[in-house]
N, C-alpha and C. Protein backbone atom coordinates (compact mmCIF):
# COMPACT_ATOMS: atom_id res chain seq x y z
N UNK A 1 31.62 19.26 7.56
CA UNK A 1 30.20 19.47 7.85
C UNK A 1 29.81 20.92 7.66
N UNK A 2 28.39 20.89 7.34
CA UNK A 2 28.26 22.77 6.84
C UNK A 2 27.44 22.92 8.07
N UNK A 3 27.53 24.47 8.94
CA UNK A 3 27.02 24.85 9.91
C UNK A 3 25.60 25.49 9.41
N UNK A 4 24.75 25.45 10.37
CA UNK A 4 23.06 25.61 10.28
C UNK A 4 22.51 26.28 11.44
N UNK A 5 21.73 27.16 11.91
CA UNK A 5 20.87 27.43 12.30
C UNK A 5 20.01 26.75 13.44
N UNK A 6 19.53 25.73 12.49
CA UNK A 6 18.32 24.67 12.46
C UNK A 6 19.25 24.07 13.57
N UNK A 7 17.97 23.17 14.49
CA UNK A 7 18.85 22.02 15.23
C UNK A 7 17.66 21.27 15.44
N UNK A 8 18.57 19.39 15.22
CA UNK A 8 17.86 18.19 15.20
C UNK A 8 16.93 17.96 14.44
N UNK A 9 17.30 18.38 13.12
CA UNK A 9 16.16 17.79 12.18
C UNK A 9 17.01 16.81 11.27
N UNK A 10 15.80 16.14 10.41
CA UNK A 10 16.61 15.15 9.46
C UNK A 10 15.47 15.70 7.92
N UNK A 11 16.51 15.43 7.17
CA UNK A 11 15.52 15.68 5.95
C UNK A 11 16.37 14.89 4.34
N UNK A 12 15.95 15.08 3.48
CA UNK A 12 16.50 14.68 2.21
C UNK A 12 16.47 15.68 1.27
N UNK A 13 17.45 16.03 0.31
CA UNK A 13 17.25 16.69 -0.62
C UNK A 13 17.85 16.43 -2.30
N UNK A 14 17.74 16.98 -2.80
CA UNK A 14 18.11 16.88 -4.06
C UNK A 14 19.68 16.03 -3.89
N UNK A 15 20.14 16.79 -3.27
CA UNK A 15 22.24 16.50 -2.77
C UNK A 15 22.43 15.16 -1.97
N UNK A 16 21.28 14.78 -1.41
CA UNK A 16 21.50 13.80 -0.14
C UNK A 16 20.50 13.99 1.11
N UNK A 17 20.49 13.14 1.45
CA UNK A 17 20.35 12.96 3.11
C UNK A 17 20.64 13.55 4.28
N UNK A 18 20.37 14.18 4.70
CA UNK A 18 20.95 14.70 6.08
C UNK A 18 20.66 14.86 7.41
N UNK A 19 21.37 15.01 8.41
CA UNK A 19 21.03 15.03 9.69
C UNK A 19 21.96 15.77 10.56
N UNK A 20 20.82 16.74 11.02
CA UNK A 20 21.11 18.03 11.47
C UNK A 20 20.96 17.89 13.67
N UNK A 21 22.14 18.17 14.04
CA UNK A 21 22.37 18.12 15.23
C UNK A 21 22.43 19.69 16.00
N UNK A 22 22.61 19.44 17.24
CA UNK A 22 22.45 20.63 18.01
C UNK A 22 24.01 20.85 18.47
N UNK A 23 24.27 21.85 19.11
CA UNK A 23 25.91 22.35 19.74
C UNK A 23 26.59 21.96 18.95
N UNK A 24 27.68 22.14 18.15
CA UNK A 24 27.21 23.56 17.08
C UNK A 24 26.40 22.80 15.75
N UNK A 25 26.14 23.70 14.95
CA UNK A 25 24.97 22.82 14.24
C UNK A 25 25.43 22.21 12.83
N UNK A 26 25.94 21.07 13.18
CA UNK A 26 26.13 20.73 12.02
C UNK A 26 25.57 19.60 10.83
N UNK A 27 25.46 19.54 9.78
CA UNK A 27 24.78 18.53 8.59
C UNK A 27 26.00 17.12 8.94
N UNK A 28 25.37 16.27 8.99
CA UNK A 28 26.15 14.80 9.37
C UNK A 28 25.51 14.26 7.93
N UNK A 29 26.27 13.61 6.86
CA UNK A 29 26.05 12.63 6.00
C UNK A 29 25.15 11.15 6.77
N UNK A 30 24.08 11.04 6.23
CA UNK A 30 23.41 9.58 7.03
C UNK A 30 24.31 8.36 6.14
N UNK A 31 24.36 7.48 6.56
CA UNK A 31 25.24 6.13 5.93
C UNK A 31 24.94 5.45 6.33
N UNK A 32 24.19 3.89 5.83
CA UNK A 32 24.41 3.62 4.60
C UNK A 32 22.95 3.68 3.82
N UNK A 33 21.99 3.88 4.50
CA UNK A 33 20.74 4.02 4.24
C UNK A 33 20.32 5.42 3.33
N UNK A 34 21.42 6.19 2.70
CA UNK A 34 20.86 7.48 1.99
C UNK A 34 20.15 7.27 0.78
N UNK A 35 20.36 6.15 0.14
CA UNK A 35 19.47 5.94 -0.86
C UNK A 35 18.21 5.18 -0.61
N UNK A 36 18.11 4.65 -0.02
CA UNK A 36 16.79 4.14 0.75
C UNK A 36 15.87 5.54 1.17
N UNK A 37 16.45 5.93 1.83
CA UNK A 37 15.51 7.15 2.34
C UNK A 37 15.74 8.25 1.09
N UNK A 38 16.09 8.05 0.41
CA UNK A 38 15.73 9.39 -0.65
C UNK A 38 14.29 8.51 -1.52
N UNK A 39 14.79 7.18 -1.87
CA UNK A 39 13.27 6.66 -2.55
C UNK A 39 12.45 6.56 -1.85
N UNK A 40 12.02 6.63 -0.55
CA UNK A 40 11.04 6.51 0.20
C UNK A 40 10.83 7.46 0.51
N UNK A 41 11.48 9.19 0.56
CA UNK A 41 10.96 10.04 0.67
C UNK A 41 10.31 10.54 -0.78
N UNK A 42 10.75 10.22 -2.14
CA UNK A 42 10.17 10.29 -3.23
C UNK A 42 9.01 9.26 -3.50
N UNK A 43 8.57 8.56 -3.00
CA UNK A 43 7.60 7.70 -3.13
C UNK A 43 6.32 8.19 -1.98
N UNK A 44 6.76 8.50 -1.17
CA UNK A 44 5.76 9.64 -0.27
C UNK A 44 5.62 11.27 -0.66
N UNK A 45 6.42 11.74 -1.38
CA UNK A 45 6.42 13.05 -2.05
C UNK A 45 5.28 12.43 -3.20
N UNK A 46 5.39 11.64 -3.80
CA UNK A 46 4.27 11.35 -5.32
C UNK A 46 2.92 11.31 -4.93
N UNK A 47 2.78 11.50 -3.53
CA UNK A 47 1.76 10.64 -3.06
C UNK A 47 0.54 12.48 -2.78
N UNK A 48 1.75 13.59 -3.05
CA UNK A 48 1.04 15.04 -2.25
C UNK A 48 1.47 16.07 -4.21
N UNK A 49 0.41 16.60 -3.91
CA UNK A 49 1.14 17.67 -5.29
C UNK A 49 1.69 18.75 -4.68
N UNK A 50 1.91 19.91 -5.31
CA UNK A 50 3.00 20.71 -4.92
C UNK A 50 2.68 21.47 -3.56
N UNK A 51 1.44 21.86 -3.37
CA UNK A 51 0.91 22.63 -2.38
C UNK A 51 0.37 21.49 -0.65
N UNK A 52 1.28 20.48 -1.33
CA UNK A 52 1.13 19.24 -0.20
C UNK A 52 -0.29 18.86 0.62
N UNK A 53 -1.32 18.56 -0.74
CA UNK A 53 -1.96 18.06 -0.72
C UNK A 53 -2.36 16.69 -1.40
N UNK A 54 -2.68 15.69 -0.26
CA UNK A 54 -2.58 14.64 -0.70
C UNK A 54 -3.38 14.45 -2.32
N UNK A 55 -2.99 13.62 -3.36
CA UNK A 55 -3.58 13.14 -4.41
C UNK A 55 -3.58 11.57 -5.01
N UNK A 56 -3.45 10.65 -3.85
CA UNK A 56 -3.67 9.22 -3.81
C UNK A 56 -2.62 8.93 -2.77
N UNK A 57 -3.23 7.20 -2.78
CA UNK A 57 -2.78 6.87 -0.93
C UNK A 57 -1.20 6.59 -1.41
N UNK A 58 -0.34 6.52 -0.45
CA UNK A 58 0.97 6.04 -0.79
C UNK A 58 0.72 4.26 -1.04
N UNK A 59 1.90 4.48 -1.91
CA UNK A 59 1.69 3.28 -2.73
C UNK A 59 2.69 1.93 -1.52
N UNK A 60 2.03 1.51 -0.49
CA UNK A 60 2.34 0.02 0.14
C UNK A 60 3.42 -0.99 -0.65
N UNK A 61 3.13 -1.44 -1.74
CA UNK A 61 4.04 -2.08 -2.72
C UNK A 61 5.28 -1.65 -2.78
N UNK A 62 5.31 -0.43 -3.38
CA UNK A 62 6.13 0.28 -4.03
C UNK A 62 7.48 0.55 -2.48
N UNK A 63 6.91 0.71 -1.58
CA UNK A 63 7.71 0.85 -0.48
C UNK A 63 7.97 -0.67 0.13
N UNK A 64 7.11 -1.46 -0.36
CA UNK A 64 7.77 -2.81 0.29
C UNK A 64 8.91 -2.97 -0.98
N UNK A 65 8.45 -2.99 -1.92
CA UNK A 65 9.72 -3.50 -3.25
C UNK A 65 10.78 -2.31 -3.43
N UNK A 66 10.99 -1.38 -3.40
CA UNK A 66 12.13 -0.34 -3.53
C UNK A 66 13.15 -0.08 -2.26
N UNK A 67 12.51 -0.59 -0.76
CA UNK A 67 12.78 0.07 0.10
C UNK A 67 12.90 -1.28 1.23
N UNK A 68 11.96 -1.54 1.85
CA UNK A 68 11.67 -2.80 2.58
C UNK A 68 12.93 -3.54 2.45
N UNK A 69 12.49 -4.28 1.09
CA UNK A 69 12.73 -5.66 0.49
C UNK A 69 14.68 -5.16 0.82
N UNK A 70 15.14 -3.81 0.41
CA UNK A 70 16.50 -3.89 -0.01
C UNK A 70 17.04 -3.84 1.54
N UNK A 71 16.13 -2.88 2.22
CA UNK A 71 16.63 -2.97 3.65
C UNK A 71 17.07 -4.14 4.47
N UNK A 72 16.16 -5.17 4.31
CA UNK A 72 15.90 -6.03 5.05
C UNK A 72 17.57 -7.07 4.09
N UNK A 73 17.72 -7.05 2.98
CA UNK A 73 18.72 -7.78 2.47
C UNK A 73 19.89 -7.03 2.79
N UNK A 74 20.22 -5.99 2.96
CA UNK A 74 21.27 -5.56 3.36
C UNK A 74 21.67 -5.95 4.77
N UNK A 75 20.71 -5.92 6.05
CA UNK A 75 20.98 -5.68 7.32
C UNK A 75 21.28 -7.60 7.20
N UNK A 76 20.87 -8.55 6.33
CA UNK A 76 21.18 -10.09 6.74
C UNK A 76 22.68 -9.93 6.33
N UNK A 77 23.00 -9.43 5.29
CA UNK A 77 24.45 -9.06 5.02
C UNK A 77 25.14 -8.95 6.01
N UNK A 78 25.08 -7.77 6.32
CA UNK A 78 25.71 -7.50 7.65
C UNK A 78 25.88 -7.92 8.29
N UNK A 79 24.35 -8.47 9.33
CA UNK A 79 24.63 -9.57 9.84
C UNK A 79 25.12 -10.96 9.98
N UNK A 80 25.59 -11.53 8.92
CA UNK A 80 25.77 -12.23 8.32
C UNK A 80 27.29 -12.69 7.86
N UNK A 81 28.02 -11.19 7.81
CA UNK A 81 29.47 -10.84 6.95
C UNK A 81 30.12 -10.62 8.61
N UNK A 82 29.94 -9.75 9.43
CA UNK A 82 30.37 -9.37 10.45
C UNK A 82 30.20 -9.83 11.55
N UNK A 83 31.10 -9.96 12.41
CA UNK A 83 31.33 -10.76 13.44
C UNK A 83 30.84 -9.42 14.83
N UNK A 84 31.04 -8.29 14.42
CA UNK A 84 30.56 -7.24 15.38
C UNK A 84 29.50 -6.35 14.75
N UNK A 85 28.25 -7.30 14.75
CA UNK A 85 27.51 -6.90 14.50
C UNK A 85 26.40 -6.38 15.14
N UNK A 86 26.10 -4.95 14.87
CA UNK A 86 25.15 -3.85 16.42
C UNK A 86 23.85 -5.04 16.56
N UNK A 87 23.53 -5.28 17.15
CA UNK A 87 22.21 -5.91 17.80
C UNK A 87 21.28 -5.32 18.09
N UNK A 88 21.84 -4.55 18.04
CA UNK A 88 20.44 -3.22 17.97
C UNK A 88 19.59 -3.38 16.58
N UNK A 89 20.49 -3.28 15.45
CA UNK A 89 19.68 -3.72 13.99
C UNK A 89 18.93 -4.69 14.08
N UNK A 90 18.79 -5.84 15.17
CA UNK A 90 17.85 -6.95 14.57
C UNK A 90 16.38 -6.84 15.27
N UNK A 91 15.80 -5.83 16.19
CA UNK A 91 14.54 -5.59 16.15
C UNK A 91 14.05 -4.69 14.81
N UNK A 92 14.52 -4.19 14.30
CA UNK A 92 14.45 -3.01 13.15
C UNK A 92 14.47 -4.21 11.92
N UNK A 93 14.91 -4.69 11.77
CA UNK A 93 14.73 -6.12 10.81
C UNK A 93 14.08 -6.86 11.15
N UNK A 94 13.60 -7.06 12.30
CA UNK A 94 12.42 -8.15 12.18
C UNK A 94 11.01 -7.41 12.38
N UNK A 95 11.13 -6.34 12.36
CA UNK A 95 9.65 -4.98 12.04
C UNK A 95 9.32 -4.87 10.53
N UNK A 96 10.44 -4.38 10.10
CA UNK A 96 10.45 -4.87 8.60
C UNK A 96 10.02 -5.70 8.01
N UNK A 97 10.79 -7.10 8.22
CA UNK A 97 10.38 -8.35 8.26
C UNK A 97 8.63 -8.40 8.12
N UNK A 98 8.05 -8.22 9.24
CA UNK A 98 6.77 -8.26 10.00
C UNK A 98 5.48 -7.41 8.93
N UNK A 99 6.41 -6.12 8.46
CA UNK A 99 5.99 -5.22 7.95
C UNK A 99 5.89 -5.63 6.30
N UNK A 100 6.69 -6.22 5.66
CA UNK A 100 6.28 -6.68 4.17
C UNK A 100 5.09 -7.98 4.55
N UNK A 101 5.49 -9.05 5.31
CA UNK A 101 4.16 -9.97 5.71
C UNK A 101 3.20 -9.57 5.73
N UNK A 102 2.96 -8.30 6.08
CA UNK A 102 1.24 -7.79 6.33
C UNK A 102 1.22 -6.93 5.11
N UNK A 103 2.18 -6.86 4.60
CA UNK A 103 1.91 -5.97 3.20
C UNK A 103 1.53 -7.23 2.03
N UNK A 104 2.32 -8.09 2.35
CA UNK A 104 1.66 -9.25 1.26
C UNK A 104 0.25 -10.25 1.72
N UNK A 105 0.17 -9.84 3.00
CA UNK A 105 -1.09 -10.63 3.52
C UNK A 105 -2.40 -9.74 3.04
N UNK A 106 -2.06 -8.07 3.37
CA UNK A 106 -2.90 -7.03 1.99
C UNK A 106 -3.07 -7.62 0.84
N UNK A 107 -2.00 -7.98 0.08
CA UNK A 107 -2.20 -7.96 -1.11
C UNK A 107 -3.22 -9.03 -1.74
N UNK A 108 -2.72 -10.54 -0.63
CA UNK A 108 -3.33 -11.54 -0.57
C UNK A 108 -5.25 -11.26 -0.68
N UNK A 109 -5.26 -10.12 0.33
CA UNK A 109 -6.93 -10.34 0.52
C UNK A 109 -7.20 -9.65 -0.58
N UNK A 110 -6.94 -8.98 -0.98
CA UNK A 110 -6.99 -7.93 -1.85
C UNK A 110 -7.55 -8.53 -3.04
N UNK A 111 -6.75 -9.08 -3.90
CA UNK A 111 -6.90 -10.69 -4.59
C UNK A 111 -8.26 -11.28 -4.30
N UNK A 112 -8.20 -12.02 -3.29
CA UNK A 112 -9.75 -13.06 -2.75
C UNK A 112 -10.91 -11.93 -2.89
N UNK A 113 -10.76 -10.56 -2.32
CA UNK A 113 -12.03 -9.63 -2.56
C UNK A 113 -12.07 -9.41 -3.83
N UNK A 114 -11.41 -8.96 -4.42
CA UNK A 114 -11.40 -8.78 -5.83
C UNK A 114 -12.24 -9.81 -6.78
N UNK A 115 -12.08 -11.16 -6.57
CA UNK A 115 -12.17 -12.73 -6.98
C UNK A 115 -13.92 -12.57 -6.61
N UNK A 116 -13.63 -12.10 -5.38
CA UNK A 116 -15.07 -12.79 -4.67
C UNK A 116 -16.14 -11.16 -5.34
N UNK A 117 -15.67 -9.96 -5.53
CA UNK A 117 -16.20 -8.94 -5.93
C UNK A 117 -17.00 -9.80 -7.62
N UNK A 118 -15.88 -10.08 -8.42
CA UNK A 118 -16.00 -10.48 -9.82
C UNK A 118 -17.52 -11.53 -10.00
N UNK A 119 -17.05 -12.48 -9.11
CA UNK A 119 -18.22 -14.03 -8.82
C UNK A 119 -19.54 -13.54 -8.39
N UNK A 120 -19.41 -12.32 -7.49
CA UNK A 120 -20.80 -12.04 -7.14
C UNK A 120 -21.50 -11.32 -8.79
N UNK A 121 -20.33 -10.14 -9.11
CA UNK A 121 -21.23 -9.45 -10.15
C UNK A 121 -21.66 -10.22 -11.27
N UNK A 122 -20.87 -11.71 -12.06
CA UNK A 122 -21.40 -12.09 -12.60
C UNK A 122 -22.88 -13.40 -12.31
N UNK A 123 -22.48 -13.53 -10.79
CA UNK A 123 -24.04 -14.08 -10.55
C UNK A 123 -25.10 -13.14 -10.54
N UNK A 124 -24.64 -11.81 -10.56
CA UNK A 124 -26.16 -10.99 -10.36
C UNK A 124 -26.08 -10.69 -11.97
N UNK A 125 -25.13 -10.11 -12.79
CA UNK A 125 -25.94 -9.86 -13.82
C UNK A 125 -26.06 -10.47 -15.15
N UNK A 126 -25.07 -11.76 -15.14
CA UNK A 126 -24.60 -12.51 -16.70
C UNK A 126 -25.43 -13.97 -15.91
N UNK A 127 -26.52 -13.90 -17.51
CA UNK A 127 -26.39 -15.37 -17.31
C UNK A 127 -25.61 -16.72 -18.05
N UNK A 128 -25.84 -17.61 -17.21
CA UNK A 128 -24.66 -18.81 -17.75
C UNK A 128 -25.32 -20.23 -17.69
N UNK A 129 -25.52 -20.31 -19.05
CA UNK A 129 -26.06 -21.94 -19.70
C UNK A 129 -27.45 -21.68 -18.83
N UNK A 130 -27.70 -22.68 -18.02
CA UNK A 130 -29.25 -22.62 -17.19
C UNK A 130 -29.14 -22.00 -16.17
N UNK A 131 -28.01 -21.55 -15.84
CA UNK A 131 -28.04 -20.54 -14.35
C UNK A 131 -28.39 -19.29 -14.68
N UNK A 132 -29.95 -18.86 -14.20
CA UNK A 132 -30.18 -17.75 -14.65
C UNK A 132 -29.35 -16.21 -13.13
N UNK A 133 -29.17 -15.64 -13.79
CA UNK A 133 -28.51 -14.20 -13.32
C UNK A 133 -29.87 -13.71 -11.85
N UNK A 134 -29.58 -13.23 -11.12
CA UNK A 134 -30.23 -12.90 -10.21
C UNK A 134 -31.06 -11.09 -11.03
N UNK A 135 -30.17 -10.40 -11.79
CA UNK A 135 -31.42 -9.49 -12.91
C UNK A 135 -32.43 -10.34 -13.74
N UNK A 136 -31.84 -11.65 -14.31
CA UNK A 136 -32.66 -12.17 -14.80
C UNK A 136 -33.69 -12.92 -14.33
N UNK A 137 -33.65 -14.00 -12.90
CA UNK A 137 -34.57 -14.31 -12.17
C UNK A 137 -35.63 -12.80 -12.34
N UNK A 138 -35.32 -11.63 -11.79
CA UNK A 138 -35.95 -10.65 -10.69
C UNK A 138 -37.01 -10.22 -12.07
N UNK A 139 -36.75 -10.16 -13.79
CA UNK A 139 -37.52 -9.73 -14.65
C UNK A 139 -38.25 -10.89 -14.96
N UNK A 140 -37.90 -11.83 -15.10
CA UNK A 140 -38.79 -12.94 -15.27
C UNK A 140 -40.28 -13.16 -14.01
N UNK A 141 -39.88 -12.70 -12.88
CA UNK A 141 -41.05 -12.98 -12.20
C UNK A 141 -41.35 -11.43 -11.91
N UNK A 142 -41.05 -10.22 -12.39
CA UNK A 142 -41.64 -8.84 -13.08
C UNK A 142 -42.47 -9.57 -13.83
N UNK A 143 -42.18 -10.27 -14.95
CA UNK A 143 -43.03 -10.15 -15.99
C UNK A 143 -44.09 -11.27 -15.86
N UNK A 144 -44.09 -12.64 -15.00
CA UNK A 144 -45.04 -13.08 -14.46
C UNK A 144 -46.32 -12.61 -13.32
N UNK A 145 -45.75 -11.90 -12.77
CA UNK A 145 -46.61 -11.00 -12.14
C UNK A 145 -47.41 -9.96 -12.89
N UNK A 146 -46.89 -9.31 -13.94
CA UNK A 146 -47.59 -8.39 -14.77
C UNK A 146 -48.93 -9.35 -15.48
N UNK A 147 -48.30 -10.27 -15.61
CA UNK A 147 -49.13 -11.50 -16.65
C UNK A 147 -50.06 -11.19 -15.42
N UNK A 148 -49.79 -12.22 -14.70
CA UNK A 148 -51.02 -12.68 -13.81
C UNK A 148 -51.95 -11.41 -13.09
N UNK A 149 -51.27 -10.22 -13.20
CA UNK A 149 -51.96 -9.06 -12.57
C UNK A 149 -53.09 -8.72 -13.89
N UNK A 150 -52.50 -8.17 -14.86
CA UNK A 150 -53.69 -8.59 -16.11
C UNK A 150 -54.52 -9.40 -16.15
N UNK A 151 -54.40 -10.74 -15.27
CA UNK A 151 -55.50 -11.36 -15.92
C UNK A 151 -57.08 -11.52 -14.60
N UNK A 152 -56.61 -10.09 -13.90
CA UNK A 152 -57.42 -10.19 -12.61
C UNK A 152 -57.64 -9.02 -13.02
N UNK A 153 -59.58 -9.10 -13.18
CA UNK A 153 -60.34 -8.16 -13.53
C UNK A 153 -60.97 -7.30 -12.39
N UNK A 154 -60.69 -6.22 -12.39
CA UNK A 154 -60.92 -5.23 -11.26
C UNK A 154 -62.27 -4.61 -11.72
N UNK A 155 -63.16 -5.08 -10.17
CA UNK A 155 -64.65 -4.25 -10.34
C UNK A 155 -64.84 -3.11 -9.71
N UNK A 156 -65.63 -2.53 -10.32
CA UNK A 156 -65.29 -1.20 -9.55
C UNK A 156 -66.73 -1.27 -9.40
């Protein structure tokens, strides 16, 4: 272990993962999760430019499919392969769990608004066979009204 300064932080870097303790201070290798948390700290790094300001939202997906999804298949492993298996892991897997559901229940609405965004704009501005467009209703009785306003002679 390399000695530090710093005490109780965790961070990632180029080399790995690490986690930094107090009395005396040393870098602990994280296991087995170091590649998990290096793509999820690179998938939240994409999300800030250099001066760590944000430049779009973190990408939900991208952390359910790179990160989530592998977590959650590893810890059934485990659980699964081993007979002394921490029990502590299975609230942390079923958060997870919980946590891609509402990421695909996002995605789900996401979809239906989208659907339902599309249906409205082409009822307001395309028309189709005899269904006239709600622009097209609104000029058609513009231009009946103009008619009929013309044909009312103003006395002065």
């Amino acid at each position: 272990p390399k000695e530090d300064s710093r005490c109780h932080q965790r961070g990632v870097s180029a080399k790995g993962a690490w986690l930094l303790v107090s009395q005396p201070f040393f870098f602990l290798p994280l296991e087995p999760t170091t590649q998990l948390e290096l793509k999820y700290y690179k998938i939240i790094e994409d999300s800030f430019d250099e001066n760590g300001n944000p430049i779009r939202e973190t990408d939900l997906t991208e952390i359910d499919e790179k990160i989530l999804k592998f977590f959650n298949q590893e810890a059934m492993v485990i659980r699964n392969g081993e007979a002394n298996f921490d029990i502590r892991l299975e609230p942390i897997a079923e958060l997870i769990s919980n946590l891609r559901k509402q990421i695909f229940f996002v995605k789900q609405r996401a979809i239906e608004f989208s659907e339902s965004i599309e249906c409205q704009h082409k009822n307001l501005i395309i028309d189709d066979g005899e269904n006239k467009s709600y622009v097209t209703l609104i000029n058609d009785i513009h231009t009946s009204l103009e008619i009929e306003l013309n044909k009312v002679l103003i006395e002065e």
